[in-house]
C-alpha atoms as a PDB file:
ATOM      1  CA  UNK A   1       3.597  -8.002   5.416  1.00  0.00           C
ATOM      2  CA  UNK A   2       6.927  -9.023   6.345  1.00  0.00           C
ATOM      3  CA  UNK A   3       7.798  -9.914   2.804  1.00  0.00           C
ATOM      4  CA  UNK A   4       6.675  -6.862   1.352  1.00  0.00           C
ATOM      5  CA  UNK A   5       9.008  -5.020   3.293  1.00  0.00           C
ATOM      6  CA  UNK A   6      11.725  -7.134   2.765  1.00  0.00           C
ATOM      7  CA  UNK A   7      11.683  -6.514  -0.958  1.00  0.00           C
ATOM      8  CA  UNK A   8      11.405  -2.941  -0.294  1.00  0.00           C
ATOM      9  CA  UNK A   9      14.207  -3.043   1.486  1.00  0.00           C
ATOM     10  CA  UNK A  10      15.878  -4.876  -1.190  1.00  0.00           C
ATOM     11  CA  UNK A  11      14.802  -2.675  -3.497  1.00  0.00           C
ATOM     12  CA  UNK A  12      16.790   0.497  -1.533  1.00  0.00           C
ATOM     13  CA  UNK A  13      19.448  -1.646  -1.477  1.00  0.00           C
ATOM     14  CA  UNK A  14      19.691  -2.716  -5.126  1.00  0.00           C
ATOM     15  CA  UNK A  15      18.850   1.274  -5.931  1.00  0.00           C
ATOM     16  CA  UNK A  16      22.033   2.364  -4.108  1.00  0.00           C
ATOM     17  CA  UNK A  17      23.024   6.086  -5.464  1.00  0.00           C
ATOM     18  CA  UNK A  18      20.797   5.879  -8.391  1.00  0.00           C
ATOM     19  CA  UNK A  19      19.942   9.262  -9.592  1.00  0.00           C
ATOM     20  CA  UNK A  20      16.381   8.922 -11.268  1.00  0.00           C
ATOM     21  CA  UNK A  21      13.368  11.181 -10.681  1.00  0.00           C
ATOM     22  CA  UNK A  22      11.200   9.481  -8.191  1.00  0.00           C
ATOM     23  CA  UNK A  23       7.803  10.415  -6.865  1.00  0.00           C
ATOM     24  CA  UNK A  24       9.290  10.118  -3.198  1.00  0.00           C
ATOM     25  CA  UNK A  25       6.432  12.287  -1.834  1.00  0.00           C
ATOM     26  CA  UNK A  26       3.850   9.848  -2.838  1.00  0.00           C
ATOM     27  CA  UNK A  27       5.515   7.026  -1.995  1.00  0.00           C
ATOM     28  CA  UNK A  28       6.360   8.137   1.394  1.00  0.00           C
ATOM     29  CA  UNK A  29       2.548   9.277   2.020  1.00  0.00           C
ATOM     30  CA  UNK A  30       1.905   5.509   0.818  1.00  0.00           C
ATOM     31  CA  UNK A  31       4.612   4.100   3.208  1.00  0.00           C
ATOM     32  CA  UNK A  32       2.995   6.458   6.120  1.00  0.00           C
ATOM     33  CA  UNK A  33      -0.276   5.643   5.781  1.00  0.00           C
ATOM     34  CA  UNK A  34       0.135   1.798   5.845  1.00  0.00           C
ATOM     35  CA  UNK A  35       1.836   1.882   8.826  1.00  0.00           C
ATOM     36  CA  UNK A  36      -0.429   4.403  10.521  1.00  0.00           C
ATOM     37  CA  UNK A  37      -3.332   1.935   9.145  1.00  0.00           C
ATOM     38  CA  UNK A  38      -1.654  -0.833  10.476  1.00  0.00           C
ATOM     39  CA  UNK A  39      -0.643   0.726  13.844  1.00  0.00           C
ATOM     40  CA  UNK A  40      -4.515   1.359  14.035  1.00  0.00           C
ATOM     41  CA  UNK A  41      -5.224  -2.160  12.743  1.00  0.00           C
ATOM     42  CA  UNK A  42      -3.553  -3.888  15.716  1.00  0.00           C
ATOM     43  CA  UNK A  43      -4.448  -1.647  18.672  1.00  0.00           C
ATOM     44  CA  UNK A  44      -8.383  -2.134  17.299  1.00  0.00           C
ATOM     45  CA  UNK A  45      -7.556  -5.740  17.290  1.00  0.00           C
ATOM     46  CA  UNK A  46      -5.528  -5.779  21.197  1.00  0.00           C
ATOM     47  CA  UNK A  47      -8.878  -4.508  22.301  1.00  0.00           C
ATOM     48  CA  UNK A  48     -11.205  -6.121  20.350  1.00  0.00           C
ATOM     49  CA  UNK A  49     -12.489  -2.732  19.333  1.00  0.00           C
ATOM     50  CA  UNK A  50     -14.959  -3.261  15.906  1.00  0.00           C
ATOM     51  CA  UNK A  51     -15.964   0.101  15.975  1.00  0.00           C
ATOM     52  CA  UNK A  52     -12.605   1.390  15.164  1.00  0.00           C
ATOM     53  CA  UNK A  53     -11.531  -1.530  12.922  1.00  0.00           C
ATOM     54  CA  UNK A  54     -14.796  -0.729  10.468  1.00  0.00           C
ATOM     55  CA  UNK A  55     -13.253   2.680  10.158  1.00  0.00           C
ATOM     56  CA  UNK A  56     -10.000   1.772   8.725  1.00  0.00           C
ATOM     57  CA  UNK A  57     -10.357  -0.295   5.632  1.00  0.00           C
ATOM     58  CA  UNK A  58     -12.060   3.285   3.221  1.00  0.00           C
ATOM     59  CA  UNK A  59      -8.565   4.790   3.628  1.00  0.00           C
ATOM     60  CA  UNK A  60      -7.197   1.710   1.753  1.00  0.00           C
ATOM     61  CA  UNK A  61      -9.252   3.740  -0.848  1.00  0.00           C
ATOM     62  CA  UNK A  62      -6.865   6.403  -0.658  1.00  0.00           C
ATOM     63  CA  UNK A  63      -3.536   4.600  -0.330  1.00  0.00           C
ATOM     64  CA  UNK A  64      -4.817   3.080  -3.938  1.00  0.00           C
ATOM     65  CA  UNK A  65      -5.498   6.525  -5.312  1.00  0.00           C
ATOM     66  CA  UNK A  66      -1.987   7.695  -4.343  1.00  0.00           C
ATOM     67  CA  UNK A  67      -0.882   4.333  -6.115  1.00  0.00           C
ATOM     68  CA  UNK A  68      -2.484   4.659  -9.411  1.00  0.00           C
ATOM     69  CA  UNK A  69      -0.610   7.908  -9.698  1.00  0.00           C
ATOM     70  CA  UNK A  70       2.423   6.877  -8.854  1.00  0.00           C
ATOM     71  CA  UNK A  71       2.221   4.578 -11.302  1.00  0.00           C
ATOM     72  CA  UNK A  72       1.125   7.072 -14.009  1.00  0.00           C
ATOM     73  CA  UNK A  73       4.050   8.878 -12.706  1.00  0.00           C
ATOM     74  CA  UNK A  74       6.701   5.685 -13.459  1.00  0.00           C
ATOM     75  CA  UNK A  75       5.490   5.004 -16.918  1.00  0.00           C
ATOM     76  CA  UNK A  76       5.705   8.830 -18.105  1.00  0.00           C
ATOM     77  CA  UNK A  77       9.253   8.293 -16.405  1.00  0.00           C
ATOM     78  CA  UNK A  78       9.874   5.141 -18.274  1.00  0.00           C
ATOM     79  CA  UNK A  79       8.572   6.878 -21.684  1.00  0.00           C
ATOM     80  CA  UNK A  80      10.366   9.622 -21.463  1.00  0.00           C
ATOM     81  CA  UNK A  81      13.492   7.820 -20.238  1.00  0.00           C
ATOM     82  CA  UNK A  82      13.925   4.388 -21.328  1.00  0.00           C
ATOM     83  CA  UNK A  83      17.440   3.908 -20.167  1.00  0.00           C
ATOM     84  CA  UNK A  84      15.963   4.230 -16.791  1.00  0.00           C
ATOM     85  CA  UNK A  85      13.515   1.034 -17.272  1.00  0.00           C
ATOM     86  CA  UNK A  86      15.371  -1.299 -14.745  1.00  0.00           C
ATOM     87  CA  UNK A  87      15.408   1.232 -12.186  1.00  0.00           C
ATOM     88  CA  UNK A  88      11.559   2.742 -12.746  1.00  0.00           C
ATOM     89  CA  UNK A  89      10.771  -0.803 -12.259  1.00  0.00           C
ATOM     90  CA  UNK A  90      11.958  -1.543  -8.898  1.00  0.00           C
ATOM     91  CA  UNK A  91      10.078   1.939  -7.591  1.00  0.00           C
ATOM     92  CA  UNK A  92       6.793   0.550  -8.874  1.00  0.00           C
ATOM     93  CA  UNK A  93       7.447  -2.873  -7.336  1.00  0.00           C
ATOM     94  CA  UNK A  94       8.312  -0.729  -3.823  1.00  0.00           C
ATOM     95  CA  UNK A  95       4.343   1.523  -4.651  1.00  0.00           C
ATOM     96  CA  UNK A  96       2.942  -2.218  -5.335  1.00  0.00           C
ATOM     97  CA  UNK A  97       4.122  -3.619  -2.005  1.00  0.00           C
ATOM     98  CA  UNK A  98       3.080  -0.192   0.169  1.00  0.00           C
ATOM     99  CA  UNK A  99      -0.358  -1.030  -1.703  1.00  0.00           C
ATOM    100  CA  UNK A 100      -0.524  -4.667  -0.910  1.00  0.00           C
ATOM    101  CA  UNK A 101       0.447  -3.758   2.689  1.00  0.00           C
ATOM    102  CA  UNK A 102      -2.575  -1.848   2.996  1.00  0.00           C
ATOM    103  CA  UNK A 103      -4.912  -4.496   1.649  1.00  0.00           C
ATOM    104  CA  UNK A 104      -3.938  -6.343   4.237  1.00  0.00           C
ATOM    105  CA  UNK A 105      -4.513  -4.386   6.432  1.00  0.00           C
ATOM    106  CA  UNK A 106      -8.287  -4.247   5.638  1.00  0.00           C
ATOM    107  CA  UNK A 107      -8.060  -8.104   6.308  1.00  0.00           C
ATOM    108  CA  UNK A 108      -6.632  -7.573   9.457  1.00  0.00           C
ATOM    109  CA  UNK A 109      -9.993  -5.283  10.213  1.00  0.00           C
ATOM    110  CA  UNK A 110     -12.357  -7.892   8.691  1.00  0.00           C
ATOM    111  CA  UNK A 111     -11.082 -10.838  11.157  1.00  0.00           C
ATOM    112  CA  UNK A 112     -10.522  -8.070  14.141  1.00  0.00           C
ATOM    113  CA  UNK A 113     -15.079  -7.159  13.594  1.00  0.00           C
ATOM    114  CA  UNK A 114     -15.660 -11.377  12.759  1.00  0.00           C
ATOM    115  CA  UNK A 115     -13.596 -12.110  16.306  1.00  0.00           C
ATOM    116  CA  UNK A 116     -15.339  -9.137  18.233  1.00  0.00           C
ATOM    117  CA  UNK A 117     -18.774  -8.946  16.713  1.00  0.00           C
ATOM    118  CA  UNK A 118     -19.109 -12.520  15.230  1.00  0.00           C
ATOM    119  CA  UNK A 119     -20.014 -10.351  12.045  1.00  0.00           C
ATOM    120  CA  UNK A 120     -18.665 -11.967   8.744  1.00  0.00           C
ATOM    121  CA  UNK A 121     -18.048  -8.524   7.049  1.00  0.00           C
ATOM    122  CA  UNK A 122     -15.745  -8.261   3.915  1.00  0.00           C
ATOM    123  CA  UNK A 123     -15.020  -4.844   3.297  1.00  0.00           C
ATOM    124  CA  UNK A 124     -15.787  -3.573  -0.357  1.00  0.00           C
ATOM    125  CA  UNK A 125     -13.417  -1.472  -1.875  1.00  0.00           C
ATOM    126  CA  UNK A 126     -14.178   1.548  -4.008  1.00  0.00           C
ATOM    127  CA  UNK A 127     -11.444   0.351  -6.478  1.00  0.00           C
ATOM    128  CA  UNK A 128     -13.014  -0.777  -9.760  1.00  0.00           C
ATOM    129  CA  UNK A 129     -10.964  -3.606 -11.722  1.00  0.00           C
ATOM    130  CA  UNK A 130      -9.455  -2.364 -15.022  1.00  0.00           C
ATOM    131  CA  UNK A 131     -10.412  -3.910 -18.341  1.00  0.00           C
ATOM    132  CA  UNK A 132      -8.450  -4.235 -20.928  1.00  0.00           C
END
């Protein structure tokens, strides 16, 4: 998780000043909810609490909604403004890491019930994989 939000921050870096529509709302709802899921994550994990770690992982659920828009949002962006490609870019690599962050999250749940509970439980996502 560390390297995800290193390249954000390199991304915020690298975008400096640049004046392009972003969904910020959306990304910052992303950004909170990781860290609140995380924040959760660990204290369930401190004390070995499976109860609370089982209820974390379907919000992942939602941090993916809130990414497949934002990334409906970027394209349209990119469409309608090529010259802004570079840019649009980095913001979808920044949604990608918030997303990854929260999958890992659920990971952190599924070894937090295995080490309480003995339980192997992977948690199933409602995401369904795209086909092309």
């Amino acid at each position: 998780m560390g390297d995800y939000a290193k390249g954000i921050a390199k991304v915020v870096v690298n975008l400096g000043d640049v004046d392009i529509p972003i969904p910020i709302k959306e990304i910052e709802q992303m950004a909170n909810m990781a860290l609140n899921m995380l924040h959760r994550a660990l204290g369930a994990f401190i004390i070995e609490d499976a109860v609370t770690a089982k209820s974390i992982p379907p919000e992942d659920d939602k941090v993916d909604e809130i990414y497949n828009k934002v990334q409906r949002q970027i394209v349209n962006l990119m469409i309608e403004k090529p010259q802004i490609i570079d840019h649009a870019n980095l913001l979808m690599w920044v949604a990608h890491n918030l997303e990854r962050m929260a999958d890992r999250v659920s990971n952190i749940c599924e070894r937090t019930i295995f080490v309480t509970t003995g339980e192997l439980l992977e948690i199933e996502s409602k995401k369904k994989e795209i086909k092309l």
